[in-house]
PDB file of N, CA and C in Angstrom:
ATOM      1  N   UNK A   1     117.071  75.044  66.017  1.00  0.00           N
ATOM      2  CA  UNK A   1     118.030  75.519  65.034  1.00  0.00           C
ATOM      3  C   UNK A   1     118.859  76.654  65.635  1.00  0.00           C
ATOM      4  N   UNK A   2     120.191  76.516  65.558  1.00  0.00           N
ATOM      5  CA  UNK A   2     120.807  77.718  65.868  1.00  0.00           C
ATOM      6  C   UNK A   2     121.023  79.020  65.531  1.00  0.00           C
ATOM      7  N   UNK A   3     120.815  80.008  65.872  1.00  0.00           N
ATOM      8  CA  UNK A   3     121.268  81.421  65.282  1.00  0.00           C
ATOM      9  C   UNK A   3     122.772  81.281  64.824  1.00  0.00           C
ATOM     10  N   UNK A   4     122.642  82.140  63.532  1.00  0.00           N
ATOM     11  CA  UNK A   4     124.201  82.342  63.232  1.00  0.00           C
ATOM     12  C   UNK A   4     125.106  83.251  63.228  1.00  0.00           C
ATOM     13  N   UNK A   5     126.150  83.050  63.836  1.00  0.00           N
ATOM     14  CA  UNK A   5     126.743  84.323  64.537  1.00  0.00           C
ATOM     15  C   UNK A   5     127.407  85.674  63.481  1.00  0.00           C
ATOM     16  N   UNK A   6     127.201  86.810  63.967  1.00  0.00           N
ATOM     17  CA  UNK A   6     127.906  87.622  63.080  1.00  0.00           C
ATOM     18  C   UNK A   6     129.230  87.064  61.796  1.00  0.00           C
ATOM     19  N   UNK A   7     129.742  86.801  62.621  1.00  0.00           N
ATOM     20  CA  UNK A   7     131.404  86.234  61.434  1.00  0.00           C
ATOM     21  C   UNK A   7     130.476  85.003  60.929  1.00  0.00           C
ATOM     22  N   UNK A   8     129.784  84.681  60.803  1.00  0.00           N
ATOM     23  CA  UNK A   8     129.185  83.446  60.027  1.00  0.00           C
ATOM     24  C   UNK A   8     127.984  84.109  58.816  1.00  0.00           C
ATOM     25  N   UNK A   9     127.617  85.008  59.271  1.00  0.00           N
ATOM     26  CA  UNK A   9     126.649  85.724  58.532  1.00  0.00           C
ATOM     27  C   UNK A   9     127.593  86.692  57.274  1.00  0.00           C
ATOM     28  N   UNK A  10     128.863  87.276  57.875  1.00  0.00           N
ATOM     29  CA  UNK A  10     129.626  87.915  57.371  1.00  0.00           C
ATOM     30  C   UNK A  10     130.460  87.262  56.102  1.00  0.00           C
ATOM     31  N   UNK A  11     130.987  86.105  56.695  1.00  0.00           N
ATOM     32  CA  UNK A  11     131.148  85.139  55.315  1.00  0.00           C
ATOM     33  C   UNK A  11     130.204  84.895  54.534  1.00  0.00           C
ATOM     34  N   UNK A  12     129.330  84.568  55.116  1.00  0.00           N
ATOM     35  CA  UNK A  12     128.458  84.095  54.179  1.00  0.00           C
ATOM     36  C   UNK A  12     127.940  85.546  53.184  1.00  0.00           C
ATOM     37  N   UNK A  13     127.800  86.466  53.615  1.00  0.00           N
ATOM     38  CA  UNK A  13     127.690  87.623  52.309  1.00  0.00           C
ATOM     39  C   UNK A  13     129.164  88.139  51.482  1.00  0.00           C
ATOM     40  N   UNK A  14     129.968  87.223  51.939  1.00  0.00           N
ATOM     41  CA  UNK A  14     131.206  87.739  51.104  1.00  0.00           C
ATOM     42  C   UNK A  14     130.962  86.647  50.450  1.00  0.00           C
ATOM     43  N   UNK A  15     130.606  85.287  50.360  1.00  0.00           N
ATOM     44  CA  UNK A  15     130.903  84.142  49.489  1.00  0.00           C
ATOM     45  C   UNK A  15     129.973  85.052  48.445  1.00  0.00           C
ATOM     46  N   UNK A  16     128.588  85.444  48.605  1.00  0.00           N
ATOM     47  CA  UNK A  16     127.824  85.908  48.021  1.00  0.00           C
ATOM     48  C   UNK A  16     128.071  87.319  47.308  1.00  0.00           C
ATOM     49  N   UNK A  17     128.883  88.350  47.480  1.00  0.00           N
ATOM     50  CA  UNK A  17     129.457  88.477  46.733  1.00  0.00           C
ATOM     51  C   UNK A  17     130.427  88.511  45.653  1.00  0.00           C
ATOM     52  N   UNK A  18     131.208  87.691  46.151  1.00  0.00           N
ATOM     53  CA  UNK A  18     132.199  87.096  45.110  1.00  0.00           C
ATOM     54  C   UNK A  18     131.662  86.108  44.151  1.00  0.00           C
ATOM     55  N   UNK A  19     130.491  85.813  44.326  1.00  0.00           N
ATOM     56  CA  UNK A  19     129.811  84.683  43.078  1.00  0.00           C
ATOM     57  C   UNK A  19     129.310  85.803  42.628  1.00  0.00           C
ATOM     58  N   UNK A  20     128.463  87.328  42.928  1.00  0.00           N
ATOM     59  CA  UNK A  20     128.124  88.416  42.433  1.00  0.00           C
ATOM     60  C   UNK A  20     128.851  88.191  41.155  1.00  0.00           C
ATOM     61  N   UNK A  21     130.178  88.831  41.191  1.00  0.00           N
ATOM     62  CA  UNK A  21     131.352  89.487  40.915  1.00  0.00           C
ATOM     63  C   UNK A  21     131.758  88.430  39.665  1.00  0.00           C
ATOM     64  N   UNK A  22     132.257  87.265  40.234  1.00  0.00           N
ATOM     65  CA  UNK A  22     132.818  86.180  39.636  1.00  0.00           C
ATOM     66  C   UNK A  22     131.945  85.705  38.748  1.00  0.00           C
ATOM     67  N   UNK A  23     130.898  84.669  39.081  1.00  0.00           N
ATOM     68  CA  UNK A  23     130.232  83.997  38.442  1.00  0.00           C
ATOM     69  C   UNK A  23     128.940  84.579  37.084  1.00  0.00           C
ATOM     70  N   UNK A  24     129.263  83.834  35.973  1.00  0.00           N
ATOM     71  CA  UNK A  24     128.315  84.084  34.794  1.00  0.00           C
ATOM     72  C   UNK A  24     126.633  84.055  35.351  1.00  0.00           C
ATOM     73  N   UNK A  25     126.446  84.419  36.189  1.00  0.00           N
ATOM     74  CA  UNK A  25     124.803  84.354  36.347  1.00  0.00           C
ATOM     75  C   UNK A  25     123.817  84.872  35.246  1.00  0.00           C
ATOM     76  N   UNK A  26     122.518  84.212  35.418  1.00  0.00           N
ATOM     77  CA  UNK A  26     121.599  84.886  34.611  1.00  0.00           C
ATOM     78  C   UNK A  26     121.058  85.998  35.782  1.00  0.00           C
ATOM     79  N   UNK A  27     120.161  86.626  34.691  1.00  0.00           N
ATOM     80  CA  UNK A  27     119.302  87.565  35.908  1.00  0.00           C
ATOM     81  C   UNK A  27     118.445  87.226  37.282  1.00  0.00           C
ATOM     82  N   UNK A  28     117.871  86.303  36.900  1.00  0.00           N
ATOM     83  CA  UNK A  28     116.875  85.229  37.889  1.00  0.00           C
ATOM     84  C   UNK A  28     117.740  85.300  38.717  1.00  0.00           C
ATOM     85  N   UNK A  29     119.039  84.612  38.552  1.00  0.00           N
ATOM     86  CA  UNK A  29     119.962  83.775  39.820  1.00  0.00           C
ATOM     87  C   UNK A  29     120.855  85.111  40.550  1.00  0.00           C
ATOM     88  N   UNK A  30     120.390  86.052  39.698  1.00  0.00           N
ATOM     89  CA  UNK A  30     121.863  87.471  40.217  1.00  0.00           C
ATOM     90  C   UNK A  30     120.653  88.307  41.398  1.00  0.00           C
ATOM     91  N   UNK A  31     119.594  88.169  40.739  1.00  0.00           N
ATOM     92  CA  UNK A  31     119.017  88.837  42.044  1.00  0.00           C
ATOM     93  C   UNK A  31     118.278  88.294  43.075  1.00  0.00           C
ATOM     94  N   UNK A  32     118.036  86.726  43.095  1.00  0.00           N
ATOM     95  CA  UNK A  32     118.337  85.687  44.393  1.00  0.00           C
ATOM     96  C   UNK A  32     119.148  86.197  44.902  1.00  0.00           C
ATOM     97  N   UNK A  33     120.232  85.869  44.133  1.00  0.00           N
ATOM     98  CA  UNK A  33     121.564  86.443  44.998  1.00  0.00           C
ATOM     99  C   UNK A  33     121.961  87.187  46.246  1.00  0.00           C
ATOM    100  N   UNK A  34     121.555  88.497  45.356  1.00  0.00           N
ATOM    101  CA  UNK A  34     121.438  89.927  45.538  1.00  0.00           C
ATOM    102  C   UNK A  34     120.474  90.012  46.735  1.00  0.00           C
ATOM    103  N   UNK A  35     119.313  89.687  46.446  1.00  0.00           N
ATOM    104  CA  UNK A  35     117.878  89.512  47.830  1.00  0.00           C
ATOM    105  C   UNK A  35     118.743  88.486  48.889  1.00  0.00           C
ATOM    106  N   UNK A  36     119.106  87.714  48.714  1.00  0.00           N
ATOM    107  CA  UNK A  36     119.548  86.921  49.944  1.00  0.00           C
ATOM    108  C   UNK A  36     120.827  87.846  50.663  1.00  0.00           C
ATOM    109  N   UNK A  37     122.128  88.084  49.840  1.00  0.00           N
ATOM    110  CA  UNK A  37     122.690  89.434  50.490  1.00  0.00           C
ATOM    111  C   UNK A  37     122.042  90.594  51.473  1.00  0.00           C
ATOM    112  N   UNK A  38     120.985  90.580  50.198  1.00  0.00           N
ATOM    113  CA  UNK A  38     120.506  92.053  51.587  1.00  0.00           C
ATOM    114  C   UNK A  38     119.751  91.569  52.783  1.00  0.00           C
ATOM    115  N   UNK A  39     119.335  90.264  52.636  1.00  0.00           N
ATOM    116  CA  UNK A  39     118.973  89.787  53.679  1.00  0.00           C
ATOM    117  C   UNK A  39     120.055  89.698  54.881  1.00  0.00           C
ATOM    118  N   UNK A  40     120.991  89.105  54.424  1.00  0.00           N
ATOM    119  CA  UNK A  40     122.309  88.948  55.396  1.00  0.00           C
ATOM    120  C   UNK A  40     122.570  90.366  56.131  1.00  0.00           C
ATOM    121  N   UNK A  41     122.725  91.197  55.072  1.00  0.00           N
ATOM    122  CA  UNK A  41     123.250  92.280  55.598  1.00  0.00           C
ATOM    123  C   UNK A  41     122.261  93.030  56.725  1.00  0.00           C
ATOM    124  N   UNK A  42     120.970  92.827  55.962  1.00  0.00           N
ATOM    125  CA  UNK A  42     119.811  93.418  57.285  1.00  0.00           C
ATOM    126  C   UNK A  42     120.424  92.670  58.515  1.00  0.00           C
ATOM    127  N   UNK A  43     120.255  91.520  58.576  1.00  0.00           N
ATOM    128  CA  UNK A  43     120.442  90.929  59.790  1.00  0.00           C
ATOM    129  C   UNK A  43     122.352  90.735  60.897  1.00  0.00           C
ATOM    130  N   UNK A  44     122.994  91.463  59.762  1.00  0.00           N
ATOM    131  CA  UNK A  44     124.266  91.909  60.377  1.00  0.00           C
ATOM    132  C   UNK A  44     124.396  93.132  61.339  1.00  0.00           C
ATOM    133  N   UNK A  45     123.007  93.790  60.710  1.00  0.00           N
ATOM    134  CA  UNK A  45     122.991  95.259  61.188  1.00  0.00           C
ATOM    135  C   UNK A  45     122.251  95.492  62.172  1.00  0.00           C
ATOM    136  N   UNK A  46     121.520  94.489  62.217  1.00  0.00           N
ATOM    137  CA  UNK A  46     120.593  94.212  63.900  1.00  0.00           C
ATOM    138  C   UNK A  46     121.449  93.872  64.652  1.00  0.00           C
ATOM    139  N   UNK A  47     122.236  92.446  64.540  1.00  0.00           N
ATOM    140  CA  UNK A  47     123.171  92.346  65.759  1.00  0.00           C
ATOM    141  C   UNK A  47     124.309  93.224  65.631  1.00  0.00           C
ATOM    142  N   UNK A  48     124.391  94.065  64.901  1.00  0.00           N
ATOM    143  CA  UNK A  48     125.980  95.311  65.897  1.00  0.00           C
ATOM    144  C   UNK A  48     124.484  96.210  66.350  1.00  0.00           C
ATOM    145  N   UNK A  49     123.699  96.563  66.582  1.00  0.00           N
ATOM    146  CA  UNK A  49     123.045  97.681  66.796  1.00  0.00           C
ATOM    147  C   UNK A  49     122.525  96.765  68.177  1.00  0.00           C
ATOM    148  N   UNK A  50     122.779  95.632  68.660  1.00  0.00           N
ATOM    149  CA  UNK A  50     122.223  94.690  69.454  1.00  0.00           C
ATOM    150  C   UNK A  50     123.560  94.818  70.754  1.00  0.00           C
ATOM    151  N   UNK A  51     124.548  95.003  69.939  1.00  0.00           N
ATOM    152  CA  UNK A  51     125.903  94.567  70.416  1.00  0.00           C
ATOM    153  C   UNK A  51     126.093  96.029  71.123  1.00  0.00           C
ATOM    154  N   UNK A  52     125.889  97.155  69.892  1.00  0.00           N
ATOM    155  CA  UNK A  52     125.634  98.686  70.691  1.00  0.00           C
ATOM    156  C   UNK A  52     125.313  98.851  71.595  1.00  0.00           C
ATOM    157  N   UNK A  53     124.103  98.392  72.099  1.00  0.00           N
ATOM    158  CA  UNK A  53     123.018  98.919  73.282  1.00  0.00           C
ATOM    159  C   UNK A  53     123.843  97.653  74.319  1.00  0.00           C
ATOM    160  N   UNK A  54     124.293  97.041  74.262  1.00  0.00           N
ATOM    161  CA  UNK A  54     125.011  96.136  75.063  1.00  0.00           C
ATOM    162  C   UNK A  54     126.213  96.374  75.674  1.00  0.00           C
ATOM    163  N   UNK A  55     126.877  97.305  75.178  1.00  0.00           N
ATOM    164  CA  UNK A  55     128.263  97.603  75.744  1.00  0.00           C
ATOM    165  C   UNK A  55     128.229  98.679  76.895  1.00  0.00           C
ATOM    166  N   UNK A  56     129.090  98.837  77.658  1.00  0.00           N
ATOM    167  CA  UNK A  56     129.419  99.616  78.526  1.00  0.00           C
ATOM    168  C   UNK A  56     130.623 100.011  79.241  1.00  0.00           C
ATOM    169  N   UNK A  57     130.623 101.096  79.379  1.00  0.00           N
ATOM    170  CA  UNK A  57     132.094 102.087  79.453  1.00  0.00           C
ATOM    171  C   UNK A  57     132.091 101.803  80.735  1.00  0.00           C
ATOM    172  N   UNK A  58     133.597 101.377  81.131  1.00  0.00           N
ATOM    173  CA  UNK A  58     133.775 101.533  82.619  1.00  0.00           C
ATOM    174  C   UNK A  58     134.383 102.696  82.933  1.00  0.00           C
ATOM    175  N   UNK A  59     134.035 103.525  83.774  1.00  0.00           N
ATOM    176  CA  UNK A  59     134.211 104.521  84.270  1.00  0.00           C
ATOM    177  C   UNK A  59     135.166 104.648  85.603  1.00  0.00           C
ATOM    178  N   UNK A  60     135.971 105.093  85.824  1.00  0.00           N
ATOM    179  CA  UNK A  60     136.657 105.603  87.215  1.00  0.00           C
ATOM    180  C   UNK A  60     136.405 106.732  87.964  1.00  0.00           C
ATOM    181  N   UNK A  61     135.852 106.673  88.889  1.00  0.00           N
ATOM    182  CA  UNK A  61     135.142 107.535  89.841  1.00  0.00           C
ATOM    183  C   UNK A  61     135.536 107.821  91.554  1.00  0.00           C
ATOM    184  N   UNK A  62     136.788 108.635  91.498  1.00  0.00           N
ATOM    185  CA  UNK A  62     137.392 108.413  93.227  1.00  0.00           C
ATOM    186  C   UNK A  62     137.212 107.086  93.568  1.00  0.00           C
ATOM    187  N   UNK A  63     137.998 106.361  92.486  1.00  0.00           N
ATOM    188  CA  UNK A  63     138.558 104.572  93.093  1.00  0.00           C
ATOM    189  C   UNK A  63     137.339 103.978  92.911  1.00  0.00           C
ATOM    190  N   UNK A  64     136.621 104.746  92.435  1.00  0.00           N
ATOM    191  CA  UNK A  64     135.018 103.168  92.238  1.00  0.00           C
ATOM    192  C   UNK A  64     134.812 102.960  90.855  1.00  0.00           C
ATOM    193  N   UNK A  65     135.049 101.760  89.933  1.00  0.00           N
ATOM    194  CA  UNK A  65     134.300 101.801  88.961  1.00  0.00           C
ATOM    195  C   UNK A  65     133.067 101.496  88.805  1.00  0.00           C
ATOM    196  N   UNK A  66     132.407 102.718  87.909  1.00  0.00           N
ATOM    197  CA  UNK A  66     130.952 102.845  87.363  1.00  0.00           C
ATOM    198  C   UNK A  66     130.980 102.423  86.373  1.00  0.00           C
ATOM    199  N   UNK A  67     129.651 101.849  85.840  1.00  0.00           N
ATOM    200  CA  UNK A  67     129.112 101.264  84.410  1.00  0.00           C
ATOM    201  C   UNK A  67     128.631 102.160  83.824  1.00  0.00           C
ATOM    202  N   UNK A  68     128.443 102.683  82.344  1.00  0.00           N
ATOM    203  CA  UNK A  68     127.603 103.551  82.083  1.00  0.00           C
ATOM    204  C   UNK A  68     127.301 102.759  80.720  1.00  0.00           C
ATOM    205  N   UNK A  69     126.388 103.049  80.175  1.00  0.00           N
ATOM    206  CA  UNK A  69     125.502 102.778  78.682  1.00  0.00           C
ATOM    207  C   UNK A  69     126.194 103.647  77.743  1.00  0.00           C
ATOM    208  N   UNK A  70     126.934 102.870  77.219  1.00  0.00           N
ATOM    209  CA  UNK A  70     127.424 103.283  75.361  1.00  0.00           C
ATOM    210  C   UNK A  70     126.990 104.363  75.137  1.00  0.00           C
ATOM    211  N   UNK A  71     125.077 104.339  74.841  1.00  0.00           N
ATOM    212  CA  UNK A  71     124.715 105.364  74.016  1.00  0.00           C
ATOM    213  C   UNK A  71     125.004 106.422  74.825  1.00  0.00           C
ATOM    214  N   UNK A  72     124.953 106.673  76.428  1.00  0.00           N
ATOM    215  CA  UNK A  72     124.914 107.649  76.636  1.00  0.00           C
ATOM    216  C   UNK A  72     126.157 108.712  76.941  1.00  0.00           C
ATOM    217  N   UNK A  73     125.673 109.492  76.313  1.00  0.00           N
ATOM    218  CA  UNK A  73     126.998 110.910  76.422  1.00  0.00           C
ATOM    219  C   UNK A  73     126.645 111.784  77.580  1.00  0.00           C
ATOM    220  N   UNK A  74     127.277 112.477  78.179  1.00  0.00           N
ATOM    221  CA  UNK A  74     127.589 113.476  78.492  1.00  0.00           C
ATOM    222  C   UNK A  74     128.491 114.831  78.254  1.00  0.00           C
TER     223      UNK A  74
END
């Protein structure tokens, strides 16, 4: 089964809120809903925090570029 990518996860909690919003739900079905949202959203927030630790600044250094790690500052 495939993982689903950020912009796929992202729609999919906007469809889910707009049936929030829009649709006559009962309670039962509003906080399915609602639990499956926050599910989405947990798992939106792993992959940018995935995507974080993944990036890297290229640096210019007397004509050499260096890599450095996102998180780290100086």
């Amino acid at each position: 089964m495939k993982e689903k990518g950020f912009e796929e996860m992202l729609e999919e909690l906007e469809e889910i809120v707009q049936t929030l919003e829009k649709e006559d739900l009962n309670l039962d079905e509003s906080i399915k809903k609602f639990e499956q949202g926050m599910k989405i959203a947990k798992d939106c927030n792993k992959k940018i925090d995935e995507a974080e630790k993944r990036i890297t600044i290229l640096l210019n250094d007397d004509g050499e570029m260096k890599e450095k790690d996102f998180s780290v500052q100086e």
